[in-house]
N, C-alpha and C. Protein backbone atom coordinates (compact mmCIF):
# COMPACT_ATOMS: atom_id res chain seq x y z
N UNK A 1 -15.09 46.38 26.77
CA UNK A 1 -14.51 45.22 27.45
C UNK A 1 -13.01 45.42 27.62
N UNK A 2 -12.82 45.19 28.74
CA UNK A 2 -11.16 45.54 28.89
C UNK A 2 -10.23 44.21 28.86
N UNK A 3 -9.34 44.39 28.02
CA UNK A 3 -8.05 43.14 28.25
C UNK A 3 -8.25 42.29 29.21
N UNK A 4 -8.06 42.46 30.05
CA UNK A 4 -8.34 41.11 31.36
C UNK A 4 -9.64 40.46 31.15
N UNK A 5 -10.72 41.28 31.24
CA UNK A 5 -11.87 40.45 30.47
C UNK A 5 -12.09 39.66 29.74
N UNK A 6 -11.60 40.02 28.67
CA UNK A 6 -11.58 39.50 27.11
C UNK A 6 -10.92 38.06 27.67
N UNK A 7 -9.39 38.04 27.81
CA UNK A 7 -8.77 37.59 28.56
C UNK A 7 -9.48 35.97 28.79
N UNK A 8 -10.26 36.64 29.83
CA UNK A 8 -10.84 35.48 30.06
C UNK A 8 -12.66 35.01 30.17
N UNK A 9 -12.65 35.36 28.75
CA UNK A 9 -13.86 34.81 28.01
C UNK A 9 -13.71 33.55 27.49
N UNK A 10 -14.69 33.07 26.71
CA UNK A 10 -14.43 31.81 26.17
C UNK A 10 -14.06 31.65 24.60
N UNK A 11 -13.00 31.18 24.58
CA UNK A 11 -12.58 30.85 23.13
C UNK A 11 -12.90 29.99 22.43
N UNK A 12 -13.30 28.78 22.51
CA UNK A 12 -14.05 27.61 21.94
C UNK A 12 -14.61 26.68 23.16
N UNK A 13 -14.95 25.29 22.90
CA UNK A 13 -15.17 24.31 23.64
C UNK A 13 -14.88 23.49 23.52
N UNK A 14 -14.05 22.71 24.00
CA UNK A 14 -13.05 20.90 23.46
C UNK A 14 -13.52 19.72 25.03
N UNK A 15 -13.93 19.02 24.21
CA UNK A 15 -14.38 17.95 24.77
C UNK A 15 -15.15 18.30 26.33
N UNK A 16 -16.12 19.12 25.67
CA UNK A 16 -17.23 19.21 26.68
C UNK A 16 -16.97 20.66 27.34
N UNK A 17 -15.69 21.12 27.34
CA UNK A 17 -14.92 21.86 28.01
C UNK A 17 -14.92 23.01 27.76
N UNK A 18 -14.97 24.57 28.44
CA UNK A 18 -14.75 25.91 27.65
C UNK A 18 -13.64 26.13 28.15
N UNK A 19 -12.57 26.08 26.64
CA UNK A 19 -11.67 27.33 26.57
C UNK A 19 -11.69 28.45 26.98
N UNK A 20 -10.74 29.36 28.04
CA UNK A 20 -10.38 30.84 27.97
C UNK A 20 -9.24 30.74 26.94
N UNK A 21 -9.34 32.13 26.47
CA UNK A 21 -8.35 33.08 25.77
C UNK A 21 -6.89 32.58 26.86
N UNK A 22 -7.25 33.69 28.19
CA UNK A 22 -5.50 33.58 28.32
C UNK A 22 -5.26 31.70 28.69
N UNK A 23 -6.05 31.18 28.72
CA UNK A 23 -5.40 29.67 28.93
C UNK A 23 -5.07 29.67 27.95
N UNK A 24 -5.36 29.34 26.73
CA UNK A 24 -4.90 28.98 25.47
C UNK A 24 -3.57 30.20 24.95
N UNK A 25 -3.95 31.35 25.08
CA UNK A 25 -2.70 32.13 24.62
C UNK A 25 -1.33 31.91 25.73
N UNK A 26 -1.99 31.93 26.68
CA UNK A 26 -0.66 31.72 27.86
C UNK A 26 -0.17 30.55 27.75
N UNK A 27 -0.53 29.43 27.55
CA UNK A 27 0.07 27.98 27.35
C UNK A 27 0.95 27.59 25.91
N UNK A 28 -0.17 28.29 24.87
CA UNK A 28 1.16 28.26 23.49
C UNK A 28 1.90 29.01 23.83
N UNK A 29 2.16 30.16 24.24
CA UNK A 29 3.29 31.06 24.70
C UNK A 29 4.33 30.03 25.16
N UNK A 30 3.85 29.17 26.37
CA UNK A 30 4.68 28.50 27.09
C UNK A 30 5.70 27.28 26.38
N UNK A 31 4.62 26.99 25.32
CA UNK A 31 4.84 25.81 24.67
C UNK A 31 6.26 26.32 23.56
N UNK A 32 5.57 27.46 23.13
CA UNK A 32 7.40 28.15 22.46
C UNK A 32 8.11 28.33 23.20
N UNK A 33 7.98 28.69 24.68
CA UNK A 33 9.33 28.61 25.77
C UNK A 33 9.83 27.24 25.79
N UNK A 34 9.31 26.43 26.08
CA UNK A 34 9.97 25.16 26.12
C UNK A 34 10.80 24.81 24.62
N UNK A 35 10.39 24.89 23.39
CA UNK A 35 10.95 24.46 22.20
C UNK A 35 11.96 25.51 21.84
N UNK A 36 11.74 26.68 22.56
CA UNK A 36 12.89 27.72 22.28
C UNK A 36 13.96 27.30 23.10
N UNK A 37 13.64 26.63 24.38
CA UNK A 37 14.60 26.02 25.61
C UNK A 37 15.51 24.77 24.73
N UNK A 38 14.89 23.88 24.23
CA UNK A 38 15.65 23.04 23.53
C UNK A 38 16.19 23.05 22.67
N UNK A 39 15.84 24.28 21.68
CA UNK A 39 16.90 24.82 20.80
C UNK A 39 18.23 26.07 21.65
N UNK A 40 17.65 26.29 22.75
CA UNK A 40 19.06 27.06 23.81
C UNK A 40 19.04 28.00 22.83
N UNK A 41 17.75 29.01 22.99
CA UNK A 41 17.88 30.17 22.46
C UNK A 41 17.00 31.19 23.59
N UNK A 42 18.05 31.97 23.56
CA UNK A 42 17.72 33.05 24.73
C UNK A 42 16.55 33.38 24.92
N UNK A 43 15.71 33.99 23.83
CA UNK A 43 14.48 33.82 23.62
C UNK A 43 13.42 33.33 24.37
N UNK A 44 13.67 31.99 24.70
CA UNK A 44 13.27 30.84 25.78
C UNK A 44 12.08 31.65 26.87
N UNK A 45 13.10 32.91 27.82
CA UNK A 45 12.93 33.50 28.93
C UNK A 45 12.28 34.51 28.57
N UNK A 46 11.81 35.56 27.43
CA UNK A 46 10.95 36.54 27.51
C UNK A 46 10.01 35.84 27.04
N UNK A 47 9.74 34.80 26.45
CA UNK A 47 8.48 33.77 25.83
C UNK A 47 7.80 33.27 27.15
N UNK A 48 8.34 32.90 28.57
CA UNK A 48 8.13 31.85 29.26
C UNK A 48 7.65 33.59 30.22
N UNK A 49 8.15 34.35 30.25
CA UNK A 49 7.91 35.69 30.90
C UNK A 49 6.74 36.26 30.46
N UNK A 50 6.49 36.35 29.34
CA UNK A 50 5.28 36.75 28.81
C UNK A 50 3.81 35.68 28.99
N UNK A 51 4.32 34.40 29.13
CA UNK A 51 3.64 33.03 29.53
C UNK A 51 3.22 33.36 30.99
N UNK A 52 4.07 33.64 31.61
CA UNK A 52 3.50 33.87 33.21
C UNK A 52 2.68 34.67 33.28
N UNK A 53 2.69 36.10 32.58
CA UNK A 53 2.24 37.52 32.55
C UNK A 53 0.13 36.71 32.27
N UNK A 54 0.41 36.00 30.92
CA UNK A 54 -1.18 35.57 30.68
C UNK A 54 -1.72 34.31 31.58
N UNK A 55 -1.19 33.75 32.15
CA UNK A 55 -1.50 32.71 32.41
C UNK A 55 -2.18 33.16 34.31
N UNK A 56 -1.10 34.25 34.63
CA UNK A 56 -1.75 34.63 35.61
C UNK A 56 -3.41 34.78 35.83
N UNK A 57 -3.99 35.47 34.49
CA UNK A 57 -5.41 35.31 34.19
C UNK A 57 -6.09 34.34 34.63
N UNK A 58 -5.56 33.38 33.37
CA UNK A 58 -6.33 31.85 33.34
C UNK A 58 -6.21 31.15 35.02
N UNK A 59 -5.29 31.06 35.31
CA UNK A 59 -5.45 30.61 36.98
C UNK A 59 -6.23 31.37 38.21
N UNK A 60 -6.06 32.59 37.49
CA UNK A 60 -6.96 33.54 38.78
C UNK A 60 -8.51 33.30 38.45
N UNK A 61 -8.96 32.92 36.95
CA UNK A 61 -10.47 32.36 37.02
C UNK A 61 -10.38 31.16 37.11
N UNK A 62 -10.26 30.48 37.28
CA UNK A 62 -10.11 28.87 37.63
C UNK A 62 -10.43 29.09 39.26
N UNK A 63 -9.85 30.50 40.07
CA UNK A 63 -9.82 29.97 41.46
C UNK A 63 -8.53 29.14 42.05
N UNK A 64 -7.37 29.12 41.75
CA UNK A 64 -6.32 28.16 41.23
C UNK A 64 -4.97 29.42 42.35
N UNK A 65 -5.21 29.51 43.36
CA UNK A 65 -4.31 30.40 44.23
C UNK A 65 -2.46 30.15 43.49
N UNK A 66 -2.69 29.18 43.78
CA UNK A 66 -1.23 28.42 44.31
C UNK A 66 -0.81 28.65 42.47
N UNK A 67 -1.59 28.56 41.63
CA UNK A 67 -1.02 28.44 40.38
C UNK A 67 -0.95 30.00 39.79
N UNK A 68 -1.81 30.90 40.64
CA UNK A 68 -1.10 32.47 40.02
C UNK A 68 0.35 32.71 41.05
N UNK A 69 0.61 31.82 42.10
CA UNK A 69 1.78 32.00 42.81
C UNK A 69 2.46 31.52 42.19
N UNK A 70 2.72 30.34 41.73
CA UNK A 70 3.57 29.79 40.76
C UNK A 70 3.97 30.56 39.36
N UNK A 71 2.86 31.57 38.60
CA UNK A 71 3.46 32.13 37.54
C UNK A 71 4.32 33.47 37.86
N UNK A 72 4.03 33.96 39.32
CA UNK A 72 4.38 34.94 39.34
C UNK A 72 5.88 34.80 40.18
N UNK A 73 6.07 33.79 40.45
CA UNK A 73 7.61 32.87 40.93
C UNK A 73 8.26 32.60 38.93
N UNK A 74 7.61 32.08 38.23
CA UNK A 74 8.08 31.64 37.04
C UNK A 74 8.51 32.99 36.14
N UNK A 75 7.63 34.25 36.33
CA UNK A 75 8.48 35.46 36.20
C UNK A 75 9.73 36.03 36.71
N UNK A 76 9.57 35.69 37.77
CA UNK A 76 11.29 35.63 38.35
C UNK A 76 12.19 35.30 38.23
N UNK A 77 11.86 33.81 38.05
CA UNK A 77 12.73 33.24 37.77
C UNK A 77 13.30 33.12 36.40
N UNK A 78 12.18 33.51 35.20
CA UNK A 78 12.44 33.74 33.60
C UNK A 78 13.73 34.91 34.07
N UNK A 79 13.74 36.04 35.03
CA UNK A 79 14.06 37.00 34.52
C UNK A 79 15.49 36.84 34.85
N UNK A 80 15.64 35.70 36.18
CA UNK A 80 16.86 35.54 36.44
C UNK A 80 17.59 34.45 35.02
N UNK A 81 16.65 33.90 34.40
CA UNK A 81 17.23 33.00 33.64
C UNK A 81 17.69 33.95 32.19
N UNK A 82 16.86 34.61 32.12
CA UNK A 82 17.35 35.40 31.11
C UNK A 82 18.87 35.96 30.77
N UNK A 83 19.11 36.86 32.87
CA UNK A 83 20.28 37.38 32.93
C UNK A 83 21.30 36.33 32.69
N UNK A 84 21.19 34.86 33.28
CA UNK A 84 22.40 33.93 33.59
C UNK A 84 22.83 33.32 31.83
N UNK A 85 21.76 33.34 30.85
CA UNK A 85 22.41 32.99 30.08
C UNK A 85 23.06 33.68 28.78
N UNK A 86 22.63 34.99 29.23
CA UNK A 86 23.00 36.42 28.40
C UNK A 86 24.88 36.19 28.97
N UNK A 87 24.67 36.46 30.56
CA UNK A 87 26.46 35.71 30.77
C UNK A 87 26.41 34.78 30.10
N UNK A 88 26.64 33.75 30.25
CA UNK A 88 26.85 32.17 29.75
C UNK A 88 27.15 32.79 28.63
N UNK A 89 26.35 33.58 27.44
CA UNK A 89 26.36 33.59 25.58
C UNK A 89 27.68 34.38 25.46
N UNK A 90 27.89 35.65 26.78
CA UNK A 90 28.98 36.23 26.32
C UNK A 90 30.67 35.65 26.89
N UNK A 91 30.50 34.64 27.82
CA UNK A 91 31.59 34.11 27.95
C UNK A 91 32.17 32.86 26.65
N UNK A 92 31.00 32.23 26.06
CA UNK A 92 31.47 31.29 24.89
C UNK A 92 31.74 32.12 23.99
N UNK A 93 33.31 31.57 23.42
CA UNK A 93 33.72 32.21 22.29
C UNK A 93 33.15 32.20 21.10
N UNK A 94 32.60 31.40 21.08
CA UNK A 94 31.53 31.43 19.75
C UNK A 94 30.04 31.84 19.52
N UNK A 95 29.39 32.07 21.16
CA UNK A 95 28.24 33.00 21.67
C UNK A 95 27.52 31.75 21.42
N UNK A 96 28.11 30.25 21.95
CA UNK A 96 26.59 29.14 21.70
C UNK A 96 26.57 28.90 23.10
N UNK A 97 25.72 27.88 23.59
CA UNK A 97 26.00 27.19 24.75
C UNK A 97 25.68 25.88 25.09
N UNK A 98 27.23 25.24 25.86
CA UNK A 98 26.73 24.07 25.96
C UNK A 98 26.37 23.69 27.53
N UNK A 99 25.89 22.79 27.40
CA UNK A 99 24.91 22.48 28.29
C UNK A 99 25.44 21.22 29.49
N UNK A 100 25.46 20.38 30.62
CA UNK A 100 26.10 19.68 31.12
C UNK A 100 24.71 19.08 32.14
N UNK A 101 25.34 17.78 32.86
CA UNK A 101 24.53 17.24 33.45
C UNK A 101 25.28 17.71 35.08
N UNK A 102 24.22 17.54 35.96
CA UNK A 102 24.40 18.90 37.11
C UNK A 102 25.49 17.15 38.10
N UNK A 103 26.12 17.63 38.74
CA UNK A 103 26.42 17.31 39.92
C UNK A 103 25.74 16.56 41.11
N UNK A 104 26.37 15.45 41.43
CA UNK A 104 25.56 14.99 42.72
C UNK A 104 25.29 15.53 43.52
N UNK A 105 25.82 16.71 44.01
CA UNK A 105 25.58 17.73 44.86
C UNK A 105 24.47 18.25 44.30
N UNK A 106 24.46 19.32 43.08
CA UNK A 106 23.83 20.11 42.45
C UNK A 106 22.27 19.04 42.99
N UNK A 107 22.20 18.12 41.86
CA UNK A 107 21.02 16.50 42.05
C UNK A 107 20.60 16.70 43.70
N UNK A 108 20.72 16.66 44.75
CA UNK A 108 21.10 16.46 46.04
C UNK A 108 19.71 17.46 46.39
N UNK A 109 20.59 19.02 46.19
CA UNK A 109 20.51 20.51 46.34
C UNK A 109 18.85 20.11 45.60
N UNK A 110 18.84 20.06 44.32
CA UNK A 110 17.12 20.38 43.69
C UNK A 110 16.27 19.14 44.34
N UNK A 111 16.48 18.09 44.42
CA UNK A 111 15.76 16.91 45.28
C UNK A 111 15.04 17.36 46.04
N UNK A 112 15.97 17.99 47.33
CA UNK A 112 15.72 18.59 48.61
C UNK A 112 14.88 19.80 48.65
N UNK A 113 15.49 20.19 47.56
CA UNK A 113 14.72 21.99 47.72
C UNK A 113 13.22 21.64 47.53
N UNK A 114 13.25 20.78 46.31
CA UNK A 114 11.36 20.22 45.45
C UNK A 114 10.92 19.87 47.04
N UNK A 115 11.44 18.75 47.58
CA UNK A 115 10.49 17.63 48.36
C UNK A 115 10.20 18.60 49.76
N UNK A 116 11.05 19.65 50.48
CA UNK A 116 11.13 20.52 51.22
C UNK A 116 9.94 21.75 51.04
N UNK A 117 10.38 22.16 49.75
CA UNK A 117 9.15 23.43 48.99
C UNK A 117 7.85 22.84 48.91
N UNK A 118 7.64 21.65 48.82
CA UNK A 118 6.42 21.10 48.40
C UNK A 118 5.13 20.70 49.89
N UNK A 119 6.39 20.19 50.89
CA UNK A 119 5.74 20.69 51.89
C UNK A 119 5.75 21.75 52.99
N UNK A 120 6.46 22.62 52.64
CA UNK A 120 6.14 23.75 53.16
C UNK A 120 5.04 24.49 52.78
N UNK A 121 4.58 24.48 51.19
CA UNK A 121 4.26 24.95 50.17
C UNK A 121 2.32 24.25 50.54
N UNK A 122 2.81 23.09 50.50
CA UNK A 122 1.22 22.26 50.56
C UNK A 122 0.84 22.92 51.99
N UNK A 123 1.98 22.57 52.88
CA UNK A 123 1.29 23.09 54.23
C UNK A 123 0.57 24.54 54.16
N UNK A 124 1.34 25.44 53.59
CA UNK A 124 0.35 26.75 53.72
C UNK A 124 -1.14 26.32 52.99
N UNK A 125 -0.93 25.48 52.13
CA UNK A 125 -2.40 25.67 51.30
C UNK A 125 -3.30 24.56 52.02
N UNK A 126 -3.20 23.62 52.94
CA UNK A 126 -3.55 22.76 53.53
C UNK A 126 -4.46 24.08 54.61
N UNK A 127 -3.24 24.81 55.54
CA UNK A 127 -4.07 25.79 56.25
C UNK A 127 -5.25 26.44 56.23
N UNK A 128 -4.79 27.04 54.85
CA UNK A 128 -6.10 27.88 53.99
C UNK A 128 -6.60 27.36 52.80
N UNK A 129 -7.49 26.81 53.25
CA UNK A 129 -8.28 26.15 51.43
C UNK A 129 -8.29 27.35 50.75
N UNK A 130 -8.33 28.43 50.61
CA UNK A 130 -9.07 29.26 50.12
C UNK A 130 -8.00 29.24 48.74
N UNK A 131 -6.77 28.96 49.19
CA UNK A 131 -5.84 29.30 48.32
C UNK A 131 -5.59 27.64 46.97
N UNK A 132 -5.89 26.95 47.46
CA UNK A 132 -6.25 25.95 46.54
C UNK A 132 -7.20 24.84 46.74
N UNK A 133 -7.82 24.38 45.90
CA UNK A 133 -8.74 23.22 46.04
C UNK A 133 -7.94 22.21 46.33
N UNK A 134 -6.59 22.11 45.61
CA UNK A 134 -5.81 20.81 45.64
C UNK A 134 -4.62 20.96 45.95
N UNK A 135 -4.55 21.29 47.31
CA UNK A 135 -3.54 21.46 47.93
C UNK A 135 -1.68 21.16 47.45
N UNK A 136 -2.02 19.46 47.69
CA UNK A 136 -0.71 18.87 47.84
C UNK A 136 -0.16 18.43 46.26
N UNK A 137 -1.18 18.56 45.23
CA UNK A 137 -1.06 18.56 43.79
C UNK A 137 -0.86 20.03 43.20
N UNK A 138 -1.43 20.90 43.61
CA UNK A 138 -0.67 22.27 43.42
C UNK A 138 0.29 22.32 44.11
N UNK A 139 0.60 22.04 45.10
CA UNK A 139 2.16 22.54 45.69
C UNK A 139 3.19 21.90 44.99
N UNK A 140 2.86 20.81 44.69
CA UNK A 140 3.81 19.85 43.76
C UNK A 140 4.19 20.39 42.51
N UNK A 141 3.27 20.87 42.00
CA UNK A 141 3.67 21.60 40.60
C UNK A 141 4.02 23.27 41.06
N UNK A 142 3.52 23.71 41.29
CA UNK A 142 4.06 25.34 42.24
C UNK A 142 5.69 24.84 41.82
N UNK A 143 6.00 24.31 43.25
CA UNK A 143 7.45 23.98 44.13
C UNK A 143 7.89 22.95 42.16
N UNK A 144 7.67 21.95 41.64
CA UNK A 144 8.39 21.50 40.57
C UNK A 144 8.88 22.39 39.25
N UNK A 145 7.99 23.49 38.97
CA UNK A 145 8.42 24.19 38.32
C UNK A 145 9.05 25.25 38.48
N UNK A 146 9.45 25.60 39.48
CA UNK A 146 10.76 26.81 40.18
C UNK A 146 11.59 25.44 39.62
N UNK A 147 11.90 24.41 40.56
CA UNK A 147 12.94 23.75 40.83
C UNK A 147 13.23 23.35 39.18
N UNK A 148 12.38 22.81 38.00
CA UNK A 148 12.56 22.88 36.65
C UNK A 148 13.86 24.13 35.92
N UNK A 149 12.82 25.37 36.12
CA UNK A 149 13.21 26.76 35.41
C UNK A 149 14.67 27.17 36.47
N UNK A 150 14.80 26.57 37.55
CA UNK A 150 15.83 27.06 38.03
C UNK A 150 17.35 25.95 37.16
N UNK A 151 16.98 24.69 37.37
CA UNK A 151 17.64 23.78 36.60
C UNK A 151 18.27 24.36 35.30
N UNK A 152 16.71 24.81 34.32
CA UNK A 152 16.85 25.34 33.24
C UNK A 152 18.19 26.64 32.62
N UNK A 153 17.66 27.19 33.72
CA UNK A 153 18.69 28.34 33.38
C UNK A 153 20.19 28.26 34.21
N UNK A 154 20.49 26.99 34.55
CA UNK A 154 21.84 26.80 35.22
C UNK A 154 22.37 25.64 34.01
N UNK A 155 21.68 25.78 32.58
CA UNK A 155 21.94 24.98 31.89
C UNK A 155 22.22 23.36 32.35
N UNK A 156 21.40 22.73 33.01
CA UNK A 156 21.48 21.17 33.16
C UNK A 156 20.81 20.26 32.92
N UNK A 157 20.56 19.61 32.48
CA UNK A 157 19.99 18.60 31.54
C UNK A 157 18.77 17.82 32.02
N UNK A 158 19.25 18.28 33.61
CA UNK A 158 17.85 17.33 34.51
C UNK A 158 16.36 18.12 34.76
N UNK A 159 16.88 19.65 34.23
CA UNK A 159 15.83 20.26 33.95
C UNK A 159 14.92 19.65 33.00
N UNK A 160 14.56 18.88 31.94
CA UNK A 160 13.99 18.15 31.43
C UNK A 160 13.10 17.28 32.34
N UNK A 161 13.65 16.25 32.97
CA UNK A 161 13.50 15.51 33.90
C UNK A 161 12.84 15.98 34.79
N UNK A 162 12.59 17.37 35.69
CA UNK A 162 11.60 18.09 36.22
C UNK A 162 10.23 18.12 35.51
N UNK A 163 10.55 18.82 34.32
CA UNK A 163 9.78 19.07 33.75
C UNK A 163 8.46 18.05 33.19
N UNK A 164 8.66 16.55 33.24
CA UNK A 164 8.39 15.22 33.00
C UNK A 164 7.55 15.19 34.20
N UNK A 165 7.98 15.49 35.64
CA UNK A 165 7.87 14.96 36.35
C UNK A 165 6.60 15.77 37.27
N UNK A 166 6.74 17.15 36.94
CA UNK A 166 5.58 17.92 36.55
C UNK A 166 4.27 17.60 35.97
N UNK A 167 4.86 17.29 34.70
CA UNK A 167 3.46 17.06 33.63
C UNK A 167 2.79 15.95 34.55
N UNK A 168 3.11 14.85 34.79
CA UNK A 168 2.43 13.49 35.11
C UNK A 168 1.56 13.95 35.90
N UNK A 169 1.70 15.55 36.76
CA UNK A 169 0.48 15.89 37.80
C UNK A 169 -0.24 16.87 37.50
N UNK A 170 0.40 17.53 36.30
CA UNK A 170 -0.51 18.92 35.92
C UNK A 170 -1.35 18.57 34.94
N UNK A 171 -1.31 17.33 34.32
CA UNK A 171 -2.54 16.94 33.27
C UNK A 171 -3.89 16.91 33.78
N UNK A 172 -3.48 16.10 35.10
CA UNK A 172 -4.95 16.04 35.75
C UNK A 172 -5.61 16.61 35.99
N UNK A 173 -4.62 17.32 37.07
CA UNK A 173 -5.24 18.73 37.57
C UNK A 173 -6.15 19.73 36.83
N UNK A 174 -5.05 20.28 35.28
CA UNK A 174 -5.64 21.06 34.83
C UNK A 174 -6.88 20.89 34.27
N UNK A 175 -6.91 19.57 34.06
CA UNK A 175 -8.54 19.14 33.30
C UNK A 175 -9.06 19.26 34.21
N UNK A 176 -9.06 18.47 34.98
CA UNK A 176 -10.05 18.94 36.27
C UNK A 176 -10.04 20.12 37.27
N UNK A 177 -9.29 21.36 36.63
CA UNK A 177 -9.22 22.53 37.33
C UNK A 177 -10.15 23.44 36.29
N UNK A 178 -11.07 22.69 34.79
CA UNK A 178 -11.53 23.53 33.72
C UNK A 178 -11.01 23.96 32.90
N UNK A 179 -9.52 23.90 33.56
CA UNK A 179 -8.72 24.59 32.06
C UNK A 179 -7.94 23.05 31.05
N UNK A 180 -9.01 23.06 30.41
CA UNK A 180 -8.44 22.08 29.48
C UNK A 180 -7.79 22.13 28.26
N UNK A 181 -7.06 23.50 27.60
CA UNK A 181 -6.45 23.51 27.28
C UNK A 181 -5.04 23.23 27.96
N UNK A 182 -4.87 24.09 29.10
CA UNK A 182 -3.73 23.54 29.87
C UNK A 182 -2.81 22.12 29.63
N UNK A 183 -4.37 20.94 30.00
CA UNK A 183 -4.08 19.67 29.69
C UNK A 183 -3.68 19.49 28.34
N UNK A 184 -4.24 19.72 27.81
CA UNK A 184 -4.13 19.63 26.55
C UNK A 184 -2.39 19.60 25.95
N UNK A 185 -2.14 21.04 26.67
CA UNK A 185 -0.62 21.37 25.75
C UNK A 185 0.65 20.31 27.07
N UNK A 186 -0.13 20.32 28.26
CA UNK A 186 0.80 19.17 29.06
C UNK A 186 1.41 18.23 28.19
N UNK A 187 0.37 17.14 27.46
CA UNK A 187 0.57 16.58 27.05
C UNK A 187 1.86 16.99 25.53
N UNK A 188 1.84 18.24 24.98
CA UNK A 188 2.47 18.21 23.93
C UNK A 188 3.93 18.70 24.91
N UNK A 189 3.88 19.23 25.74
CA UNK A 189 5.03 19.52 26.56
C UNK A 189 5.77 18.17 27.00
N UNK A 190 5.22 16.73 27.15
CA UNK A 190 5.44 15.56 27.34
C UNK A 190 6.51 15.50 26.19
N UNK A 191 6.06 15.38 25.01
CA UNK A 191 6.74 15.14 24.07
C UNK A 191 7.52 15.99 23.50
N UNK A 192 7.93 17.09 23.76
CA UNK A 192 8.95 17.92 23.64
C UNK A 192 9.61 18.07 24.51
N UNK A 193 9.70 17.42 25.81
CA UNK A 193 10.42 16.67 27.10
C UNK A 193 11.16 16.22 26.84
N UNK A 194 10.72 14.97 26.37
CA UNK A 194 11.49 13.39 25.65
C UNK A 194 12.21 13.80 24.69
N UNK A 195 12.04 14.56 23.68
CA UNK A 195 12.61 15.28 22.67
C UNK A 195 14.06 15.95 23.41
N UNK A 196 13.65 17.28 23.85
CA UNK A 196 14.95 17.80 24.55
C UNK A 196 15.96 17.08 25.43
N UNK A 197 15.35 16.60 26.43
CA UNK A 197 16.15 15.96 27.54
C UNK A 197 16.72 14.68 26.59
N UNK A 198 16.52 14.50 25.44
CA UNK A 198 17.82 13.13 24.62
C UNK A 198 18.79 14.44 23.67
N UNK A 199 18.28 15.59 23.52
CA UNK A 199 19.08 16.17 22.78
C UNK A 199 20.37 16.85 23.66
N UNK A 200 19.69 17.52 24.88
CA UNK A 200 20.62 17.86 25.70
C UNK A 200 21.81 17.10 26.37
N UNK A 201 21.27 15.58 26.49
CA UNK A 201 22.32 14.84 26.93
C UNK A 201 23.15 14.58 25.88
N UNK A 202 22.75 14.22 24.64
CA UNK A 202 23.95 13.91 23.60
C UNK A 202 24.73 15.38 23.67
N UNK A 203 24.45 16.55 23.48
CA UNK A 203 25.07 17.47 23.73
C UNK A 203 26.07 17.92 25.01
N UNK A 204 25.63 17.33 25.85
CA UNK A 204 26.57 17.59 27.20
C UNK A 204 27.99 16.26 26.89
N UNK A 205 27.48 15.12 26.55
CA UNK A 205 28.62 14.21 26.51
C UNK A 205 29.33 14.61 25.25
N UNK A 206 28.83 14.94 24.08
CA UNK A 206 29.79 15.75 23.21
C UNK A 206 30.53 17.29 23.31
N UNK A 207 29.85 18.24 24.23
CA UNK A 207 30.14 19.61 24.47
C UNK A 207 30.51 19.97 25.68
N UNK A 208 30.79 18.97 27.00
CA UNK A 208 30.39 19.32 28.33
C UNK A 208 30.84 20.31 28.79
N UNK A 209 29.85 21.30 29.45
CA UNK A 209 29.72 22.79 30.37
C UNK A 209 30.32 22.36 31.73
N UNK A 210 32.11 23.05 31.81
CA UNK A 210 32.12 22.92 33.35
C UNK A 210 31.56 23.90 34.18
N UNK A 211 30.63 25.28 33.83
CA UNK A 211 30.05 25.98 34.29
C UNK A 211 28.88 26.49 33.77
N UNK A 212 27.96 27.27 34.31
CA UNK A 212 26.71 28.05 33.56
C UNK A 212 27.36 28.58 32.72
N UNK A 213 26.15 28.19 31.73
CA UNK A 213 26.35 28.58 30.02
C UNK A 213 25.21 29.37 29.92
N UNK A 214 25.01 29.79 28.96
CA UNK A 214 23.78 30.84 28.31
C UNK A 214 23.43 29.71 27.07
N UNK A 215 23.02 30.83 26.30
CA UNK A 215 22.05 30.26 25.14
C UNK A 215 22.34 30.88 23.84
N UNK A 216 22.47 30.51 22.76
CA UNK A 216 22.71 31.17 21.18
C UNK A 216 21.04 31.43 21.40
N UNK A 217 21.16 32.98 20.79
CA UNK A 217 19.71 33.55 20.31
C UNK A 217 19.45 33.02 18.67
C-alpha cells in the first residue's frame, strides 16, 4: 500500500461518519498552524505548509476540486509567509514581533480582493460542476483563506477575523462534504480565533507594528 493510499483509508468513525487519515492528520497539522500563529512563532508556516501538502489528499477523495485548489494556493502562500516574517524577526531588535491592526486602505484592499475572488472564483466552478459540488460555498472559503493567510503573514490582526468568517461556512460544508473531521477541528479553530484575535489586539495597542513584522520562533 503506498502513502497516498494509506492516506486515505479510514481511520475511525465519528458520528456515523468515516474518518480519513490525511483529513485528520492534515487538519491537526493545521490546527498547530493556527496556535503556532497566535503565539507568532515562525513555525506557524512550515506547519500550515505541511497542512496543505496532506490535506491535498483528503479533498481530492472527497471530490472537493476547489478545496485541493485552495491548499495548493495555501502552500504558497505559507511559503511567502514564511519568507515575510523571517524579515520582520530579523529587523526587530529583539527578534519578536509585533503585530498591528491593518489600515483602511489595507481593510478596503482584502474586502475587495475576498468579495471579487469569490466571484470570479465561484464563477469558474459554477461553469464546470465537475470542479465542485458547492460552488459558491467553496469559492468562499478557497478565495477567504488566501485573503486570511495573506492578512496573516502581513502581521494584522484582522487576519483572525477572516479566519472566523471562514469557519461559519466550512463547518457545514465539511460535514457535508464527508470529511467530518474537518468539521470537527473548524469548530476548535473557532475557539482559538476568539482566543488570538483578543490577544493580537491587546498586543498591537500595547506594541504597535508601523510595518510587516515576522514572528519569534
Amino acid at each position: 500500500m503506498s502513502a497516498l493510499t494509506w492516506l486515505n483509508t479510514e481511520a475511525f468513525t465519528v458520528f456515523g461518519q468515516k474518518v480519513i487519515w490525511s483529513d485528520m492528520i492534515g487538519n491537526l497539522m493545521g490546527l498547530a498552524a493556527l496556535a503556532l500563529g497566535w503565539r507568532r512563532s515562525i513555525w506557524t508556516w512550515p506547519a500550515q505548509l505541511l497542512s496543505g501538502l496532506i490535506l491535498i489528499a483528503a479533498y481530492a477523495s472527497a471530490h472537493l476540486a476547489g478545496g485541493v485548489g485552495k491548499q495548493l494556493l495555501v502552500i504558497g502562500v505559507a511559503v511567502f509567509g514564511w519568507i515575510s516574517w523571517q524579515r520582520g524577526r530579523q529587523q526587530a531588535q529583539d527578534g519578536s514581533i509585533a503585530v498591528r491592526t491593518a489600515t483602511w486602505t489595507e481593510r478596503g484592499l482584502l474586502l475587495g480582493g475576498a468579495a471579487l475572488g469569490t466571484l470570479a472564483v465561484g464563477g469558474l466552478f459554477t461553469l464546470y460542476p465537475t470542479l465542485s459540488w458547492s460552488p459558491w460555498a467553496d469559492a468562499y472559503i478557497f478565495v477567504g483563506t488566501i485573503v486570511a493567510m495573506v492578512a496573516q503573514a502581513r502581521g494584522l490582526v484582522e487576519f483572525w477575523f477572516a479566519w472566523l468568517l471562514v469557519d461559519l461556512v466550512g463547518v457545514p460544508l465539511a460535514f457535508s462534504g464527508g470529511l467530518a473531521f474537518s468539521g470537527l477541528v473548524y469548530v476548535v479553530y473557532f475557539a482559538l480565533v476568539v482566543w488570538g484575535a483578543y490577544d493580537w489586539y491587546q498586543r498591537s495597542r500595547t506594541n504597535p507594528a508601523p510595518a510587516l513584522e515576522g514572528a519569534a520562533a
